[in-house]
C-alpha atoms as a PDB file:
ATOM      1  CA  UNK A   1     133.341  93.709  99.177  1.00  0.00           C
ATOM      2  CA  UNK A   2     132.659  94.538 102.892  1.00  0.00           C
ATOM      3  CA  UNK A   3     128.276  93.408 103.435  1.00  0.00           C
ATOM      4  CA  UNK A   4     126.770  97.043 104.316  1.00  0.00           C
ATOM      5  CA  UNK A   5     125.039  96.158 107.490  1.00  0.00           C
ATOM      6  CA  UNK A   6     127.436  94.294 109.031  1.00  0.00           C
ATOM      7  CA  UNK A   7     127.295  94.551 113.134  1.00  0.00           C
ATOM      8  CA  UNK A   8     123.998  95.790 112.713  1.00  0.00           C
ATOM      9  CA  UNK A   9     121.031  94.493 114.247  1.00  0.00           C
ATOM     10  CA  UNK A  10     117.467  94.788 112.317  1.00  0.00           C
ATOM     11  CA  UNK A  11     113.890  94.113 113.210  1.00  0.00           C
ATOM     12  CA  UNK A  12     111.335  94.326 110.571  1.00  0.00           C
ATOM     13  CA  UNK A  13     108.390  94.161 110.608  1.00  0.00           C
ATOM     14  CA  UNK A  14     105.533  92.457 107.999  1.00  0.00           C
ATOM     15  CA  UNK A  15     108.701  90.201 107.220  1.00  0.00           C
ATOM     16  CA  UNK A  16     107.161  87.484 106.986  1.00  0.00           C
ATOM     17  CA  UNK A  17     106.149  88.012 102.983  1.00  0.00           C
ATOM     18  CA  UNK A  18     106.104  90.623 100.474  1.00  0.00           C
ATOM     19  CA  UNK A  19     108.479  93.294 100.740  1.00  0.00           C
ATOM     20  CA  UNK A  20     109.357  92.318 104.504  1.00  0.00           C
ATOM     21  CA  UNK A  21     110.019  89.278 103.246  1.00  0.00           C
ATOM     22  CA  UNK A  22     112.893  90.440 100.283  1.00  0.00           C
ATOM     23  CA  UNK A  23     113.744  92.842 102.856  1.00  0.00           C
ATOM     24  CA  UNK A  24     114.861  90.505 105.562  1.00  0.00           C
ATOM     25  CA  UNK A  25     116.798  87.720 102.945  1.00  0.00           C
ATOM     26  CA  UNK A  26     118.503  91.570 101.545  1.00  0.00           C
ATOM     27  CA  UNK A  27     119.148  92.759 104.864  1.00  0.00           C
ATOM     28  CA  UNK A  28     120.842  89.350 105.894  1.00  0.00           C
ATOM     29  CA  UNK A  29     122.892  88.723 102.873  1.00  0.00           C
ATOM     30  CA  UNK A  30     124.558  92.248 103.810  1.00  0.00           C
ATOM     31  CA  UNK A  31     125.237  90.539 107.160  1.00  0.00           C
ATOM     32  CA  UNK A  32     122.605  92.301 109.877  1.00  0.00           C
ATOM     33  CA  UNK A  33     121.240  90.157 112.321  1.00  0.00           C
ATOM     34  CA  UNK A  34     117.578  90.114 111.505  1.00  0.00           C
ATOM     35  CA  UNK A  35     114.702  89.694 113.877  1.00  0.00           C
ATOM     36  CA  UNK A  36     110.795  88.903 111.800  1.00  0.00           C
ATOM     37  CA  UNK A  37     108.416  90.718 113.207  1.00  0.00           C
ATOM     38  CA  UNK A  38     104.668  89.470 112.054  1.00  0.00           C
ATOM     39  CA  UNK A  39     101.658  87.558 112.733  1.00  0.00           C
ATOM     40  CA  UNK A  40     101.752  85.224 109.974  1.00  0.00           C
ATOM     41  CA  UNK A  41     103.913  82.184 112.589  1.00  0.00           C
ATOM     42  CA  UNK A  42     104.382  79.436 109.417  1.00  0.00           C
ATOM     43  CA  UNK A  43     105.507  81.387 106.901  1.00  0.00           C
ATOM     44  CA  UNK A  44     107.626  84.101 109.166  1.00  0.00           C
ATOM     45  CA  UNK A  45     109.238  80.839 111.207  1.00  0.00           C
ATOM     46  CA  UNK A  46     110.376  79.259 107.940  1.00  0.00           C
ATOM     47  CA  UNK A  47     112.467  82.198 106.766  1.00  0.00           C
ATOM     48  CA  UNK A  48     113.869  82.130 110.327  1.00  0.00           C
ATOM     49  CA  UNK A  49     114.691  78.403 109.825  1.00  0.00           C
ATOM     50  CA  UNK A  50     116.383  78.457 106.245  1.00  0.00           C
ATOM     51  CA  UNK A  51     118.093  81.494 107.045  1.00  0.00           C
ATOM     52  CA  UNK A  52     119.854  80.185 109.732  1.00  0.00           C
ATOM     53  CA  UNK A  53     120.667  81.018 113.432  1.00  0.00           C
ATOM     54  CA  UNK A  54     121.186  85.019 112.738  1.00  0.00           C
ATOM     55  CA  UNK A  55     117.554  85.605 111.962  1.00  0.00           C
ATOM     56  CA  UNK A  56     115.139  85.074 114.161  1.00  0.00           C
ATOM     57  CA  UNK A  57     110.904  85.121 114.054  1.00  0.00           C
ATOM     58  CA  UNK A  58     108.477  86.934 117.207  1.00  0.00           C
ATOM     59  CA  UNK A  59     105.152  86.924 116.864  1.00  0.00           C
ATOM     60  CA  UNK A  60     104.079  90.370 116.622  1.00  0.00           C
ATOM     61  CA  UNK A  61     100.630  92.267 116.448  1.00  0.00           C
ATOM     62  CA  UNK A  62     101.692  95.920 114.948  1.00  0.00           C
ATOM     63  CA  UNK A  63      98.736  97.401 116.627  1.00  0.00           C
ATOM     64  CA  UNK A  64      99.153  95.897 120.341  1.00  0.00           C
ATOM     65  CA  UNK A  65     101.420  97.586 122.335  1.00  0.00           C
ATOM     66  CA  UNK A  66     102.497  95.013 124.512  1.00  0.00           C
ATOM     67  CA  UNK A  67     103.633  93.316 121.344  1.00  0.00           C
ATOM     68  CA  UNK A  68     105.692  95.517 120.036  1.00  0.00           C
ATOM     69  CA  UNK A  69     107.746  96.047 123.688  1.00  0.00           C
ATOM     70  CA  UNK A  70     108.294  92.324 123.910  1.00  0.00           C
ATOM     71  CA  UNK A  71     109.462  92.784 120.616  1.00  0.00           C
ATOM     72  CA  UNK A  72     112.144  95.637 121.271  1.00  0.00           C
ATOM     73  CA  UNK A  73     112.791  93.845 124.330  1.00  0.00           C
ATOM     74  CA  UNK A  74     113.756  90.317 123.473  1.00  0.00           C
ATOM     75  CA  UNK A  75     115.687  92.063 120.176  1.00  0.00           C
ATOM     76  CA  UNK A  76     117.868  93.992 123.091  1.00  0.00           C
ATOM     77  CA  UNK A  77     117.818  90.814 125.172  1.00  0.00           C
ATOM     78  CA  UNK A  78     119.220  88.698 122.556  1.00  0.00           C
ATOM     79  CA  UNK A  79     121.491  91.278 120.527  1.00  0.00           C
ATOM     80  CA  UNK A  80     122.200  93.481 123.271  1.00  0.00           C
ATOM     81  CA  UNK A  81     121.347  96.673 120.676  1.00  0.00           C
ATOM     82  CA  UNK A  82     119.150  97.784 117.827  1.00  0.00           C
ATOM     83  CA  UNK A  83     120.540  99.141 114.877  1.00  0.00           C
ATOM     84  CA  UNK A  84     117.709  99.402 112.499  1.00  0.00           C
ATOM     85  CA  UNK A  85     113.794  99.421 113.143  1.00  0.00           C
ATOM     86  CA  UNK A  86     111.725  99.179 109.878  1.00  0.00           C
ATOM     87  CA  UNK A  87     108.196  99.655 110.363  1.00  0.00           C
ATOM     88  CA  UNK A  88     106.939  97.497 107.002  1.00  0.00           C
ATOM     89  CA  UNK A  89     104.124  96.275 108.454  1.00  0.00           C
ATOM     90  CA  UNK A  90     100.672  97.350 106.405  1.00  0.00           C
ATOM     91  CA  UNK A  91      97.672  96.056 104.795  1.00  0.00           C
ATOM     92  CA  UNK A  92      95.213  97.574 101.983  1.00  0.00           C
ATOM     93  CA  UNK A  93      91.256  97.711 101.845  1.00  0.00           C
ATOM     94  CA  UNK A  94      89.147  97.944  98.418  1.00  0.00           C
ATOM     95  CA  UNK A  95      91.298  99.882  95.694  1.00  0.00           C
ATOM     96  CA  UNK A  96      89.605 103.082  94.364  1.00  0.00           C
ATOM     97  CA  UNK A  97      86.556 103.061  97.036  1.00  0.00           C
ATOM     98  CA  UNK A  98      85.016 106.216  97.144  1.00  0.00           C
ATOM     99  CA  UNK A  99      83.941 108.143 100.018  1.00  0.00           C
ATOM    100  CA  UNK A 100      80.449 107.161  99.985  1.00  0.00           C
ATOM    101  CA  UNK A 101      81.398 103.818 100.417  1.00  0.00           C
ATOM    102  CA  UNK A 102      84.243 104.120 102.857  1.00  0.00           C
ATOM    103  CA  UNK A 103      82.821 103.079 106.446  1.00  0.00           C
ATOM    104  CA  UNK A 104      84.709 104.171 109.526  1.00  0.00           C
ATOM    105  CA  UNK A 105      85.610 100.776 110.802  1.00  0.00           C
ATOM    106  CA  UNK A 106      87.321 100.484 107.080  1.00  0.00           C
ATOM    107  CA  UNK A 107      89.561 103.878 108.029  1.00  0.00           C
ATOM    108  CA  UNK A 108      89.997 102.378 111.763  1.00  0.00           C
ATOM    109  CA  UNK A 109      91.503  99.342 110.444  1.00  0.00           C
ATOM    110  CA  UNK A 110      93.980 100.652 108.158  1.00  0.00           C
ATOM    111  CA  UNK A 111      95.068 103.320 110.399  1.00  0.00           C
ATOM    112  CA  UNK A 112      95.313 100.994 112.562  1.00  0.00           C
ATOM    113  CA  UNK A 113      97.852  99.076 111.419  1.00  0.00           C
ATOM    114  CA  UNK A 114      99.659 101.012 108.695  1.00  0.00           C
ATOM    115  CA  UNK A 115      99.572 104.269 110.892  1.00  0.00           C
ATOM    116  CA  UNK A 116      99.206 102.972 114.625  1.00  0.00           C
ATOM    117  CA  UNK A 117     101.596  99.949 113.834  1.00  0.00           C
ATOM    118  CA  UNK A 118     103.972 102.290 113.338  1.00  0.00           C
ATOM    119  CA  UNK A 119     104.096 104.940 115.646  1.00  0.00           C
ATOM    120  CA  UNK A 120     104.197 102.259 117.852  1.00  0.00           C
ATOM    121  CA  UNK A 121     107.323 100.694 116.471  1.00  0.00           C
ATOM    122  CA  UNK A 122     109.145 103.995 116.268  1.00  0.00           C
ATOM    123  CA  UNK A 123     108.276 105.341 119.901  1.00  0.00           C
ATOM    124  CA  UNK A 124     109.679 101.704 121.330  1.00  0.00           C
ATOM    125  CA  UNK A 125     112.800 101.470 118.775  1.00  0.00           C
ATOM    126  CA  UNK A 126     113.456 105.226 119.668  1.00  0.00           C
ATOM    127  CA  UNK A 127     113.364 104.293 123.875  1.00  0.00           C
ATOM    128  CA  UNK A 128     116.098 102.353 123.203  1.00  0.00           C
ATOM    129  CA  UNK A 129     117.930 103.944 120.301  1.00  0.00           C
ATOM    130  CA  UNK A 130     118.214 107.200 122.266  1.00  0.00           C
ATOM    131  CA  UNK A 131     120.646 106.171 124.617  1.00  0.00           C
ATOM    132  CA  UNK A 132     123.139 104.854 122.191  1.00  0.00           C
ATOM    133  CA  UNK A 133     123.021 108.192 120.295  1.00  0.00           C
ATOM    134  CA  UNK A 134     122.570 106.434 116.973  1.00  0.00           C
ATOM    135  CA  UNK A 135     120.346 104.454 114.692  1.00  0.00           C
ATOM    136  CA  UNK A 136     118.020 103.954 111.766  1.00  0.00           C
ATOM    137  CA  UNK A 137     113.998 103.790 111.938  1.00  0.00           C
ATOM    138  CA  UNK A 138     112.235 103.099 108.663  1.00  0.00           C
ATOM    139  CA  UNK A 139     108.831 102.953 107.374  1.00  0.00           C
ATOM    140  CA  UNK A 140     107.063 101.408 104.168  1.00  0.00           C
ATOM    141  CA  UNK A 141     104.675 104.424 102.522  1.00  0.00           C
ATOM    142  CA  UNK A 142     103.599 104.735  99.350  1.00  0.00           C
ATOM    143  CA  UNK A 143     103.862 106.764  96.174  1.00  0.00           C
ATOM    144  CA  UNK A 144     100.248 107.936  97.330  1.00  0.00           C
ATOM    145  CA  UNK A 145     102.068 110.750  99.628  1.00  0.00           C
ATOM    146  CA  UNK A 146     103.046 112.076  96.326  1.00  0.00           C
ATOM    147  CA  UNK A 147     100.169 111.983  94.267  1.00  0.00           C
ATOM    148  CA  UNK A 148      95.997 111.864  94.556  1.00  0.00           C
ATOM    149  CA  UNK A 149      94.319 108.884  92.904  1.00  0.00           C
ATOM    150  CA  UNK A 150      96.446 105.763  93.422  1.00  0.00           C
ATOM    151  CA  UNK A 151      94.358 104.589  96.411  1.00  0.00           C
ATOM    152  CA  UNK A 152      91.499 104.028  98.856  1.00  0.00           C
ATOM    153  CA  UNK A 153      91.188 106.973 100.733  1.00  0.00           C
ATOM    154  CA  UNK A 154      91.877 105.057 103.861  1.00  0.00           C
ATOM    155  CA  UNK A 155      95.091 103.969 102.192  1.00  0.00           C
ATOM    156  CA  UNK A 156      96.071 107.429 101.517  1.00  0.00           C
ATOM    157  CA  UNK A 157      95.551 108.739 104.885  1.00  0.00           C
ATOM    158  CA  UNK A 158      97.316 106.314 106.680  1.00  0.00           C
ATOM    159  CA  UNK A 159     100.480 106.636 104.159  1.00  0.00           C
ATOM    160  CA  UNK A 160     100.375 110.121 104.178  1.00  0.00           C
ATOM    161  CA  UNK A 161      99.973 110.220 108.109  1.00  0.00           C
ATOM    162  CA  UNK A 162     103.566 107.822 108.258  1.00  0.00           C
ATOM    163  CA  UNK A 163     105.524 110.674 105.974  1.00  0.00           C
ATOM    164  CA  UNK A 164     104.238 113.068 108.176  1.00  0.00           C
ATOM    165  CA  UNK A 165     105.175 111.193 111.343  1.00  0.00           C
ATOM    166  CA  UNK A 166     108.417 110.491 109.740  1.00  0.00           C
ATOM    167  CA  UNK A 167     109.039 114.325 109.247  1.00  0.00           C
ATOM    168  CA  UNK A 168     108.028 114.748 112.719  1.00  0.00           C
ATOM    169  CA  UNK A 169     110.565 112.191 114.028  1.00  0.00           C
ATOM    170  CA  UNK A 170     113.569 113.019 111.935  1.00  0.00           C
ATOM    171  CA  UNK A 171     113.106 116.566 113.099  1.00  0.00           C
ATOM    172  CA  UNK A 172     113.313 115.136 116.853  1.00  0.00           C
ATOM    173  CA  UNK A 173     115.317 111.933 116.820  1.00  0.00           C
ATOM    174  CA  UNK A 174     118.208 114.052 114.908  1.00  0.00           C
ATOM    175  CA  UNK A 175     118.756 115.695 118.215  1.00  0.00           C
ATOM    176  CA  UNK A 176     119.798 112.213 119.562  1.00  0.00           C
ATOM    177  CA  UNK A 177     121.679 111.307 116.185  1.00  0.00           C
ATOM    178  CA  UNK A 178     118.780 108.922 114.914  1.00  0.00           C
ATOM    179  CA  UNK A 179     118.128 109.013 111.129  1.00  0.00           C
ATOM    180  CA  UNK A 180     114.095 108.352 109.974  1.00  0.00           C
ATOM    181  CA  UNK A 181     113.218 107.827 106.198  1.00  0.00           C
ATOM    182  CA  UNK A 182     110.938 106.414 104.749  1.00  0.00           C
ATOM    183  CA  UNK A 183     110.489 104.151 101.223  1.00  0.00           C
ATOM    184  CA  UNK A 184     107.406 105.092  98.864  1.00  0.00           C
ATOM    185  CA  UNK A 185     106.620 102.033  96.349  1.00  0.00           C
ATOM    186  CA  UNK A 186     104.849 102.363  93.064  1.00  0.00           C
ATOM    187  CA  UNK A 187     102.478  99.488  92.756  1.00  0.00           C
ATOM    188  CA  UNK A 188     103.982  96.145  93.840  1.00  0.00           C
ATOM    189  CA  UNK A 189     102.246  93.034  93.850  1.00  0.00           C
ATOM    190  CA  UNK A 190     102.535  91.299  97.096  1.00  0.00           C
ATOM    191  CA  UNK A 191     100.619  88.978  99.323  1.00  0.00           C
ATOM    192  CA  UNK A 192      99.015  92.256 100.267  1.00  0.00           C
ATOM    193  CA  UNK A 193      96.788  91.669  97.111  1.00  0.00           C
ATOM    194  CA  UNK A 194      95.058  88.726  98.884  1.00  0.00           C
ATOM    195  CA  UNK A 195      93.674  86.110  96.497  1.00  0.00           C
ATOM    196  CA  UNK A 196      96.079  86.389  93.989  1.00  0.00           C
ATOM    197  CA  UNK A 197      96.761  83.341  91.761  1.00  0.00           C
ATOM    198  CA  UNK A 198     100.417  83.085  91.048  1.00  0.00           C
ATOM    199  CA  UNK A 199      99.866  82.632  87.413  1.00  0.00           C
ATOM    200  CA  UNK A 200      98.178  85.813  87.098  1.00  0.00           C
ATOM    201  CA  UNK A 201     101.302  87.632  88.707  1.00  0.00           C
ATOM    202  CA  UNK A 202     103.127  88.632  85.089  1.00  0.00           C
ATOM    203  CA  UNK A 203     100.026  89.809  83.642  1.00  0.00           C
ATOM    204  CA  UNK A 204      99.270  92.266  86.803  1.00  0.00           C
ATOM    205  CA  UNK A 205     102.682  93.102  86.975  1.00  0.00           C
ATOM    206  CA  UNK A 206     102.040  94.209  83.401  1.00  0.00           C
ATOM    207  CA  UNK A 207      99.835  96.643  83.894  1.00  0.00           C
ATOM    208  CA  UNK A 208     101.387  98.141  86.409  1.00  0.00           C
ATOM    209  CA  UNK A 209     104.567  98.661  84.228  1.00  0.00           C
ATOM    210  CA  UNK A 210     102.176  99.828  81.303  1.00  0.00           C
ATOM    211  CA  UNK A 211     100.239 102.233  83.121  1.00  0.00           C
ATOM    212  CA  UNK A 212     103.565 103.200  84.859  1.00  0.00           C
ATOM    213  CA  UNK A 213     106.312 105.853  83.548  1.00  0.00           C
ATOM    214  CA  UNK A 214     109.292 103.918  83.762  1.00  0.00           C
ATOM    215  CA  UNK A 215     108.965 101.368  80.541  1.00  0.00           C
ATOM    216  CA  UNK A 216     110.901  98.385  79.927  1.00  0.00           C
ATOM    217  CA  UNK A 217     111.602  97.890  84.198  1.00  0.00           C
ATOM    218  CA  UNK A 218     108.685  96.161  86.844  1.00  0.00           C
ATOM    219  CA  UNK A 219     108.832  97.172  90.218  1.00  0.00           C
ATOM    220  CA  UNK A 220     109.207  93.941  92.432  1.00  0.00           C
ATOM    221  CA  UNK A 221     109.815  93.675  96.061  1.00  0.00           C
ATOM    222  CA  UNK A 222     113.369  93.431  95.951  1.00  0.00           C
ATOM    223  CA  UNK A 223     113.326  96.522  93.748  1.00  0.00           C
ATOM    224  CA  UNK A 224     111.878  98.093  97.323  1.00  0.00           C
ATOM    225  CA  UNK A 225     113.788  96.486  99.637  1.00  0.00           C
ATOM    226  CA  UNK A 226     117.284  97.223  97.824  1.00  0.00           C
ATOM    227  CA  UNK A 227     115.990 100.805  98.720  1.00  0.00           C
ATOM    228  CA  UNK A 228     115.291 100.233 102.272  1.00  0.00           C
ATOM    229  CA  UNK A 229     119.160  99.298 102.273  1.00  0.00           C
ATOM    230  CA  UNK A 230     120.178 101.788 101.245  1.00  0.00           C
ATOM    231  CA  UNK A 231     118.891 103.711 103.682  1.00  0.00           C
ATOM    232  CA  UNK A 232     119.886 101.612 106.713  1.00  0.00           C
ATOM    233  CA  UNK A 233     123.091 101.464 105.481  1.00  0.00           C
ATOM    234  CA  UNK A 234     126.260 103.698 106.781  1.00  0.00           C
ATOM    235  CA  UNK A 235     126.036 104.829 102.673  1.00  0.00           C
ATOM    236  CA  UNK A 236     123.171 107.005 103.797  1.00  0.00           C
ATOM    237  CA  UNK A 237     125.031 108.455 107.328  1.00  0.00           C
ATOM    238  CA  UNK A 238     123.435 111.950 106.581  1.00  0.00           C
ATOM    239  CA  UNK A 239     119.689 111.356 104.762  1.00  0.00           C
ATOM    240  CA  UNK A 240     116.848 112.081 107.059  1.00  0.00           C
ATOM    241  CA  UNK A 241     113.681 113.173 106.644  1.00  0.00           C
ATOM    242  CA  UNK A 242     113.582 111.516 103.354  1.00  0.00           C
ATOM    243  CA  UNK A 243     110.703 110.425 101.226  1.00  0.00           C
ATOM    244  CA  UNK A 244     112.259 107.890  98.383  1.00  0.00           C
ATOM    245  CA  UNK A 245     109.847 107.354  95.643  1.00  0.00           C
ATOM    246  CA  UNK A 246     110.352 104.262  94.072  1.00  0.00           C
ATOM    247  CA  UNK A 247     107.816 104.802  91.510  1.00  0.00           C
ATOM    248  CA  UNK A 248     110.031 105.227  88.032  1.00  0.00           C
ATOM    249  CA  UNK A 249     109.169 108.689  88.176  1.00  0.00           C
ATOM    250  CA  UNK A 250     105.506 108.305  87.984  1.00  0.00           C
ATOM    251  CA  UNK A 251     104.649 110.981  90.686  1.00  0.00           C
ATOM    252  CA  UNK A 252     106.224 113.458  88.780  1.00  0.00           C
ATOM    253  CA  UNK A 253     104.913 113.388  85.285  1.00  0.00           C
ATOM    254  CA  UNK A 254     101.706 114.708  84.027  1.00  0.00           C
ATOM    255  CA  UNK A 255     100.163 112.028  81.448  1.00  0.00           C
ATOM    256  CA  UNK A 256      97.757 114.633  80.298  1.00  0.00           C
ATOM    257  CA  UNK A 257     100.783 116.939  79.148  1.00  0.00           C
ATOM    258  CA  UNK A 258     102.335 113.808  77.831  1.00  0.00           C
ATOM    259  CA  UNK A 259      99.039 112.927  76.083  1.00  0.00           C
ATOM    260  CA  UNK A 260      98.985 116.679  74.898  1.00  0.00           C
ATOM    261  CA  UNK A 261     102.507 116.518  73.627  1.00  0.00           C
ATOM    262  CA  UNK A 262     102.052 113.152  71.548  1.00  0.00           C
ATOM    263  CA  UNK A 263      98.545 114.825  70.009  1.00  0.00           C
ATOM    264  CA  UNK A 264     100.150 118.028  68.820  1.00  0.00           C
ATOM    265  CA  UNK A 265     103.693 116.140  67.473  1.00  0.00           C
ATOM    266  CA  UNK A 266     100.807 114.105  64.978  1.00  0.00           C
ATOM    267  CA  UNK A 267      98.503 116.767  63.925  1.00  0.00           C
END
């Protein structure tokens, strides 16, 4: 069967772990030339080096400018094009702080880089996708652009600000034959977690899938990732503008009806 991204050059960024991480060894396997895009040098170097010479590491600070046109750059310099930009990049504060508790340099940072990062890797990807009349930005949101509650409120905002950039771009970039999606995750656990103890991985993952709607399935990072492939791929030549929730249907059921249901079917 013929790999779906072959010819195609990829950057993406965060690839260095998580769902980056599944998303470059994904991305590769499907035969893309992949460039990581991250801060994290060890780990983001030694995917380069067991992948082999079509995938590449830059150091890359999401939020620095300069960074992220050195990355477009040496991506054109070495490929000669750029096929697929997918803005992954992100990091979380606190879960469930409230708003009394949220301090502005907590909403600076996350904007920062979930928000900023972005922009900043679709207005450099687009500079030099525009001329070629073609190509594929991405970004990593959440299922919190779909539903209150799941998040900081820092979180939220800066995931809800990338759909609506998104929107924005596919509404522009479509003028120029560019396609911009992005992929909303239920609850994955990822490095993004910080301190997690790999042993403590199932159980988490566990209550994620309980709490969940979808039973009997876990949402991993490849489970993400495949999605993000889809999406680069030719198999998606007209989606645009496209939020895909990869949350088992979670953002559109109402547990309280559910709850309701169960209570009447036993009375």
């Amino acid at each position: 069967m013929a790999k779906r991204l072959d010819g195609k050059v990829a950057i993406i960024t965060g690839g260095a772990s998580g769902i980056g991480a599944s998303a470059v060894q994904l991305f590769h396997e499907n035969g893309a030339k992949v460039v990581i895009a991250d801060i994290q040098d060890t780990m983001g170097q030694a995917i380069a080096d067991k992948l082999g010479k079509n995938v590449s590491y830059i150091h890359c600070d999401v939020t620095n400018e300069d960074d992220i046109c050195n990355l477009i750059d040496t991506t054109i310099s070495k490929h000669g094009q750029l096929d697929i930009m997918y803005n992954n990049a992100g990091i979380v504060d606190i879960p469930f702080m409230n708003i009394l508790e949220t301090k502005k340099s907590d909403l600076e940072r996350v904007l920062n880089v979930n928000l900023v990062g972005g922009f900043l890797g679709a207005k450099h990807s687009a500079r030099v996708m525009i001329p070629r009349g073609k190509g594929c930005i991405l970004f990593t949101a959440s299922a919190a652009t779909a539903i209150g509650g799941l998040s900081s409120h820092s979180y939220a905002a800066s995931k809800c600000g990338i759909l609506g950039l998104a929107r924005n771009l596919a509404a522009e970039l479509g003028q120029h034959g560019i396609r911009v999606n992005c992929v909303s995750p239920y609850g994955v656990i990822t490095g993004m977690a910080g301190g997690v103890d790999e042993a403590d991985v199932p159980k988490m993952e566990a209550v994620l899938s309980e709490v969940g709607n979808l039973k009997g399935q876990v949402l991993k990072a490849e489970g993400v990732a495949r999605a993000a492939l889809y999406l680069a791929s030719d198999e998606a030549n007209y989606v645009s503008g496209l939020n895909l929730l990869v949350d088992g249907g979670y953002s559109v059921v109402n547990p309280s009806m559910m709850k309701l249901q169960s209570s009447f079917m036993n009375i």
